[in-house]
N, C-alpha and C. Protein backbone atom coordinates (compact mmCIF):
# COMPACT_ATOMS: atom_id res chain seq x y z
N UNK A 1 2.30 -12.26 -16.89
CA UNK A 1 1.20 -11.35 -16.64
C UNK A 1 1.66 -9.90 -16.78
N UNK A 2 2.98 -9.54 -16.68
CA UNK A 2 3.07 -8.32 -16.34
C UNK A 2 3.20 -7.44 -17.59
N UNK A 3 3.95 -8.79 -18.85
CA UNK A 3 3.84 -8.44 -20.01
C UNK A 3 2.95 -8.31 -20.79
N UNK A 4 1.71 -8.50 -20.56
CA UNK A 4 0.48 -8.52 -21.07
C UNK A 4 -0.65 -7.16 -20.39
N UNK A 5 -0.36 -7.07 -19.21
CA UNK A 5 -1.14 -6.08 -18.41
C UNK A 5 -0.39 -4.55 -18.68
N UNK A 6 -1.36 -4.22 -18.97
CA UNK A 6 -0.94 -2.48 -18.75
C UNK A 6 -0.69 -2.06 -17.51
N UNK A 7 -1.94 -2.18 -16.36
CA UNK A 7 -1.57 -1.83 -14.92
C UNK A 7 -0.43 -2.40 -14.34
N UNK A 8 -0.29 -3.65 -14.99
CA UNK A 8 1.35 -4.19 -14.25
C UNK A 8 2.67 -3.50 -14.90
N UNK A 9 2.34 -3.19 -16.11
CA UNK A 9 3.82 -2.40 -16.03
C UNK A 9 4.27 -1.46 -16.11
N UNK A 10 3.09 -0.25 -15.64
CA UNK A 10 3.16 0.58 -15.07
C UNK A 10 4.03 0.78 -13.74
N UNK A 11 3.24 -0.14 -12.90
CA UNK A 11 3.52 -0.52 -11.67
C UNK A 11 5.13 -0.65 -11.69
N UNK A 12 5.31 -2.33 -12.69
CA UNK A 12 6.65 -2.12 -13.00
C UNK A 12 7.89 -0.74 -13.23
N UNK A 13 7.05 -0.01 -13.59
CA UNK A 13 8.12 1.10 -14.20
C UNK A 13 8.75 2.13 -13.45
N UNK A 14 8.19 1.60 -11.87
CA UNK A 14 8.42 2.20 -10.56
C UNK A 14 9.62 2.04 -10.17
N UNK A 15 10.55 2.76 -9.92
CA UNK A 15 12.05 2.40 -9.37
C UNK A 15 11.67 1.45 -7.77
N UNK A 16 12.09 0.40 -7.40
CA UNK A 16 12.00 -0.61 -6.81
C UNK A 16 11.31 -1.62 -6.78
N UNK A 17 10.20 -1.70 -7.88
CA UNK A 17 9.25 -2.24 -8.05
C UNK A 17 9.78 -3.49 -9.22
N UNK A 18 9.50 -4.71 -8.89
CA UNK A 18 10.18 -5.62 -9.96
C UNK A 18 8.76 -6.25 -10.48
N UNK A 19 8.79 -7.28 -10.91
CA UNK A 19 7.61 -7.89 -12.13
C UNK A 19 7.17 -8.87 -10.71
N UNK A 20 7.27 -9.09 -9.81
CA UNK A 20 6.41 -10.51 -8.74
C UNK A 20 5.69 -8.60 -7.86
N UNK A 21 6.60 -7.80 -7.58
CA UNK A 21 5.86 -6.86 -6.40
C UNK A 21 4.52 -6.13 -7.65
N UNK A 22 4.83 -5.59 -8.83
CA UNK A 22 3.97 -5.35 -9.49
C UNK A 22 2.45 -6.30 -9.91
N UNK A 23 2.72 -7.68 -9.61
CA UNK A 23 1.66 -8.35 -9.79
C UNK A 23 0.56 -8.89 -8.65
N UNK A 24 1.63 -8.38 -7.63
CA UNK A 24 0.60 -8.67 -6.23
C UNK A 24 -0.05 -7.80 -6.35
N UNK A 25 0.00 -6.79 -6.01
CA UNK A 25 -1.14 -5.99 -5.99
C UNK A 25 -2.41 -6.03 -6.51
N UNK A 26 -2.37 -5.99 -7.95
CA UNK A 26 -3.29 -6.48 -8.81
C UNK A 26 -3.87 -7.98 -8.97
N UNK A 27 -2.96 -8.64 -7.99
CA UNK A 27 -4.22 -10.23 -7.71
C UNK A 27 -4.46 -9.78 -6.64
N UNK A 28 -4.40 -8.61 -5.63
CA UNK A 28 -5.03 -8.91 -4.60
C UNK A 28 -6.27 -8.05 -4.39
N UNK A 29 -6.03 -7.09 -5.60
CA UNK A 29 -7.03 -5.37 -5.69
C UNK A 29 -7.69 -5.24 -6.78
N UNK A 30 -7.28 -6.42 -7.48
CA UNK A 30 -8.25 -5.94 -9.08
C UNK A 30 -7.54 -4.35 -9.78
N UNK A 31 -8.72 -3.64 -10.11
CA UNK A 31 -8.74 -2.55 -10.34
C UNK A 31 -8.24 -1.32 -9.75
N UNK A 32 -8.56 -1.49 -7.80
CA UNK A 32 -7.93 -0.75 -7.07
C UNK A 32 -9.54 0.38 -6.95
N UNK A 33 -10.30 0.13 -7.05
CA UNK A 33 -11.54 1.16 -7.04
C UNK A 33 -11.95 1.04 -5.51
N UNK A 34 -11.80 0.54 -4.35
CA UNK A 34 -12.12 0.19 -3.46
C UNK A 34 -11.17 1.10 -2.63
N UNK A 35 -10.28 1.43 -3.00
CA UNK A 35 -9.66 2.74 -2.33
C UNK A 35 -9.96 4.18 -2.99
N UNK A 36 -10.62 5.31 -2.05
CA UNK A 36 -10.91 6.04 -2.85
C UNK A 36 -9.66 7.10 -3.17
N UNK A 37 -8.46 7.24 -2.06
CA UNK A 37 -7.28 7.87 -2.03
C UNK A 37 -6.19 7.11 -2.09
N UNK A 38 -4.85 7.16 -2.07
CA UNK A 38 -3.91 6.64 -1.88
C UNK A 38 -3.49 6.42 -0.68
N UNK A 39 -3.66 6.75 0.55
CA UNK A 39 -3.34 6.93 1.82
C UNK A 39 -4.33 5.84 2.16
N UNK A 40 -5.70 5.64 1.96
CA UNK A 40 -6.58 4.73 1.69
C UNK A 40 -5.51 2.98 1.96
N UNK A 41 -4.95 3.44 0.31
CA UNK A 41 -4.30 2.15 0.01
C UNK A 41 -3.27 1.91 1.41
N UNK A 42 -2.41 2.94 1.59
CA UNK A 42 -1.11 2.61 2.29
C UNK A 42 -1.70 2.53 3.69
N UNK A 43 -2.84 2.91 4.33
CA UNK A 43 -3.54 2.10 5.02
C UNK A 43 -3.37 0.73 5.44
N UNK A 44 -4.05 0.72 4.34
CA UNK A 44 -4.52 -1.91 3.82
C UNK A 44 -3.30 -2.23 4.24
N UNK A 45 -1.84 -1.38 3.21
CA UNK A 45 -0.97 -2.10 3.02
C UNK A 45 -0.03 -2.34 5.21
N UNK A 46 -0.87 -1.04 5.71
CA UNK A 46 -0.40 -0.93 6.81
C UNK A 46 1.42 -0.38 7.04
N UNK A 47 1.13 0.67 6.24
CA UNK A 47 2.07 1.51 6.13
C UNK A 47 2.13 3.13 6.79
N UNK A 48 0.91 3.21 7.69
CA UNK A 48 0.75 4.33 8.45
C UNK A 48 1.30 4.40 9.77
N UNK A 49 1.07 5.51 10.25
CA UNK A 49 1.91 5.63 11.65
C UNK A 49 0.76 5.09 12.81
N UNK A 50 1.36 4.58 14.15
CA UNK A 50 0.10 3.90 14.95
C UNK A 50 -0.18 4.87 15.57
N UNK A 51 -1.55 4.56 16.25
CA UNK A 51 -2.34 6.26 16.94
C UNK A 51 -2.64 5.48 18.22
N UNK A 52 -2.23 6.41 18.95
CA UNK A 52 -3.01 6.12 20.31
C UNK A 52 -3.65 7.55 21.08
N UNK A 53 -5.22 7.14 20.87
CA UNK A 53 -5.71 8.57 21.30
C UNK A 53 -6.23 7.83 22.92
N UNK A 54 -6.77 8.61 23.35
CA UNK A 54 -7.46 9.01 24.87
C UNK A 54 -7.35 10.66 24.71
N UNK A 55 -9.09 10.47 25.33
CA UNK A 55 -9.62 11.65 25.71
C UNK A 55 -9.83 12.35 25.00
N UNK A 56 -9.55 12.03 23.40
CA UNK A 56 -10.27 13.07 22.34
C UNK A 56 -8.80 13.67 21.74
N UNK A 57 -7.70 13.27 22.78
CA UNK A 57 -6.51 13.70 22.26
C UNK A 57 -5.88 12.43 21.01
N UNK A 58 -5.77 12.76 20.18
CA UNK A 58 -4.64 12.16 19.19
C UNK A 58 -3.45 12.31 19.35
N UNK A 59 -2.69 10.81 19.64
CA UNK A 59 -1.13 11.13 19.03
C UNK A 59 -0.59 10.19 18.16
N UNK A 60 -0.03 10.91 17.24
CA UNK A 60 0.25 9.80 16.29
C UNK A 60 1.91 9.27 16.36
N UNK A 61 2.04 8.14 16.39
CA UNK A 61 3.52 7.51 17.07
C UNK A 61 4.35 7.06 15.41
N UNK A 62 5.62 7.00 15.67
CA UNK A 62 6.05 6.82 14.51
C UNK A 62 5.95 5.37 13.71
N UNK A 63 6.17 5.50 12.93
CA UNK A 63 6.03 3.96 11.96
C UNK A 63 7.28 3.24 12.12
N UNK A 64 7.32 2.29 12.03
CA UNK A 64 8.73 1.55 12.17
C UNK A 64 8.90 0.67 10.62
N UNK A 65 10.15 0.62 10.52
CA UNK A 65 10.57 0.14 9.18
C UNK A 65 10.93 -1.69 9.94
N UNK A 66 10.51 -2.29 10.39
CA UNK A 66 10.75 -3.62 11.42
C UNK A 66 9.81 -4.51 10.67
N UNK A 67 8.85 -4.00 10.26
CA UNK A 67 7.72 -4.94 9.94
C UNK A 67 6.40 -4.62 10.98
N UNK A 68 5.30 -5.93 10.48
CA UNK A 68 4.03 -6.18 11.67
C UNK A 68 4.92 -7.26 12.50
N UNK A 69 4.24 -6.92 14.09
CA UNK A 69 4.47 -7.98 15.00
C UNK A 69 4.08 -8.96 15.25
């Protein structure tokens, strides 16, 4: 697939990115039109920092490189 797709080897042409991480994406997003930003995406992927507000206050806590729990 990746040799045939343009969007995949693009993807591919990403320093860490190999031919299985370049093809997930695109079976799981299609086109990718459903995000309208990139931050959007890294969102889904759950790559943001966690928030814990009260009272109107925001704080945003750091991200951990560990994984989901």
């Amino acid at each position: 697939m990746t040799r045939n797709d343009q969007q995949a080897r693009r993807l591919a042409s990403v320093p860490g990115i190999g031919t299985i991480n370049a093809t997930a994406p695109l079976a799981a997003l299609g086109d990718g039109s459903a995000f309208t930003k990139g931050r959007d995406f890294a969102a889904w992927l759950g790559l943001t920092p966690r928030q814990h507000s009260t009272g109107g206050k925001t704080k945003m806590l750091g991200s951990s490189k560990r994984g989901n729990r």
